[in-house]
Protein backbone atom coordinates (compact mmCIF):
# COMPACT_ATOMS: atom_id res chain seq x y z
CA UNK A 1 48.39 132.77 284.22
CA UNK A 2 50.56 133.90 287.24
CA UNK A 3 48.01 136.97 287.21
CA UNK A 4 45.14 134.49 287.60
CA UNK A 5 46.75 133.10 290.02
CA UNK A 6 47.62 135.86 292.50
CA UNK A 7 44.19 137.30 291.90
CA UNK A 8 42.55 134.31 293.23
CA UNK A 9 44.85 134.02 296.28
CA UNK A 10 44.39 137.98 297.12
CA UNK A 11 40.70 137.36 297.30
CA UNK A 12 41.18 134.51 299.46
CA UNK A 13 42.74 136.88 301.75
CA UNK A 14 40.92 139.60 301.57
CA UNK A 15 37.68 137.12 302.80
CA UNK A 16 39.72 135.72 305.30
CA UNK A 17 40.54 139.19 306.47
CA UNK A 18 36.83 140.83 305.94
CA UNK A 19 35.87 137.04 308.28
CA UNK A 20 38.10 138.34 310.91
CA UNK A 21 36.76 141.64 311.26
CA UNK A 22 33.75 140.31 311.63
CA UNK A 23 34.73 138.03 314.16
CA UNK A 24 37.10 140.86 315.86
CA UNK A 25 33.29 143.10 316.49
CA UNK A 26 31.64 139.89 317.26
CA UNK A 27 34.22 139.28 320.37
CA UNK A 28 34.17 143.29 320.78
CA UNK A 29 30.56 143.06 321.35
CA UNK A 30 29.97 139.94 323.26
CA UNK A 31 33.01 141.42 325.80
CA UNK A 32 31.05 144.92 326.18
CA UNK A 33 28.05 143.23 326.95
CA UNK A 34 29.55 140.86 329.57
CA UNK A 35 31.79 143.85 330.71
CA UNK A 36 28.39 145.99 330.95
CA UNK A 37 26.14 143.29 332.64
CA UNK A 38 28.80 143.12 335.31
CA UNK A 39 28.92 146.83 336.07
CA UNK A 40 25.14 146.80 335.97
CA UNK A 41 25.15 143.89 338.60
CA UNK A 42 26.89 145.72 341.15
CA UNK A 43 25.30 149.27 340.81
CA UNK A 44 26.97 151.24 343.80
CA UNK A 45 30.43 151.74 342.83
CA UNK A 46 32.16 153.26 339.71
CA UNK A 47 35.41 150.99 339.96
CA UNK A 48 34.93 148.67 337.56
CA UNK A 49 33.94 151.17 334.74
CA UNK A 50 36.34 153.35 335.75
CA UNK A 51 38.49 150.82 335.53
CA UNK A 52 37.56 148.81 331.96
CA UNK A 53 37.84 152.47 330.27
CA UNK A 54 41.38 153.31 331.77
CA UNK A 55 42.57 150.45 330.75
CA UNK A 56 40.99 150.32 327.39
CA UNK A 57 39.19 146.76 327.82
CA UNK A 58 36.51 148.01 325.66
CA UNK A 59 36.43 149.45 322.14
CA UNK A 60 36.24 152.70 321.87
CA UNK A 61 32.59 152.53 319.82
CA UNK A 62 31.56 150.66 322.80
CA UNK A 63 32.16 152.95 325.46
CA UNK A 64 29.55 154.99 325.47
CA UNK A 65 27.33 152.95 328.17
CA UNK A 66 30.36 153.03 330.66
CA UNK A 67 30.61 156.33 330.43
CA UNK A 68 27.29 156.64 331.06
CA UNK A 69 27.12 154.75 334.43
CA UNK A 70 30.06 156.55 335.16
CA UNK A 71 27.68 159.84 334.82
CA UNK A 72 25.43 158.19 337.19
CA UNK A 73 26.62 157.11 339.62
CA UNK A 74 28.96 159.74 340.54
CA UNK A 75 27.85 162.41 342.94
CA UNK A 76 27.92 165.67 341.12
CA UNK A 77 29.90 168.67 342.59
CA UNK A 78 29.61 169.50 345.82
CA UNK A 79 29.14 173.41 347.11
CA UNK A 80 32.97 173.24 347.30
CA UNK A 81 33.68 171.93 344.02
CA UNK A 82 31.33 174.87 342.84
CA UNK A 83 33.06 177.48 344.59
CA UNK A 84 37.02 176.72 342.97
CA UNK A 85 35.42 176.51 339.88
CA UNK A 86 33.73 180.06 340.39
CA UNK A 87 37.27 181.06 341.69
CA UNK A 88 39.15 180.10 338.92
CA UNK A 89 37.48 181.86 336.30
């Protein structure tokens, strides 16, 4: 019977645990999105994506899109950029 017992009370906790990971994405999620529609909203500058992936404000499945605006937005190399490249090889 104590058997019966503890069985019933680990799968207690292991719903309560499998609801909290699926809360835990759910808040992951909603805070990319927010994080992401705030970027988008001021597209000029790379400071706040730079910023959310330094200091890890977004999971790392959802950083993909901030990297991406990151990609975007920044310049490129310039012909000097090119050239220490080409020098250090």
């Amino acid at each position: 019977m104590h058997q019966d017992g503890d069985s019933r009370s680990f799968k207690i906790f292991r719903r309560q645990d499998s609801d909290e990971i699926r809360s835990n994405r759910n808040e992951e999620a909603a805070r990319a999105a927010y994080f992401l529609s705030c970027c988008e909203a001021v597209p000029a500058t790379v400071v706040l994506p730079e910023l959310l992936l330094e200091e890890s404000l977004v999971a790392r499945v959802k950083k993909n899109p901030f990297y991406l605006l990151l990609i975007e937005r920044s310049p490129g190399l310039t012909s000097t950029d090119r050239m220490i490249t080409i020098c250090r090889c």
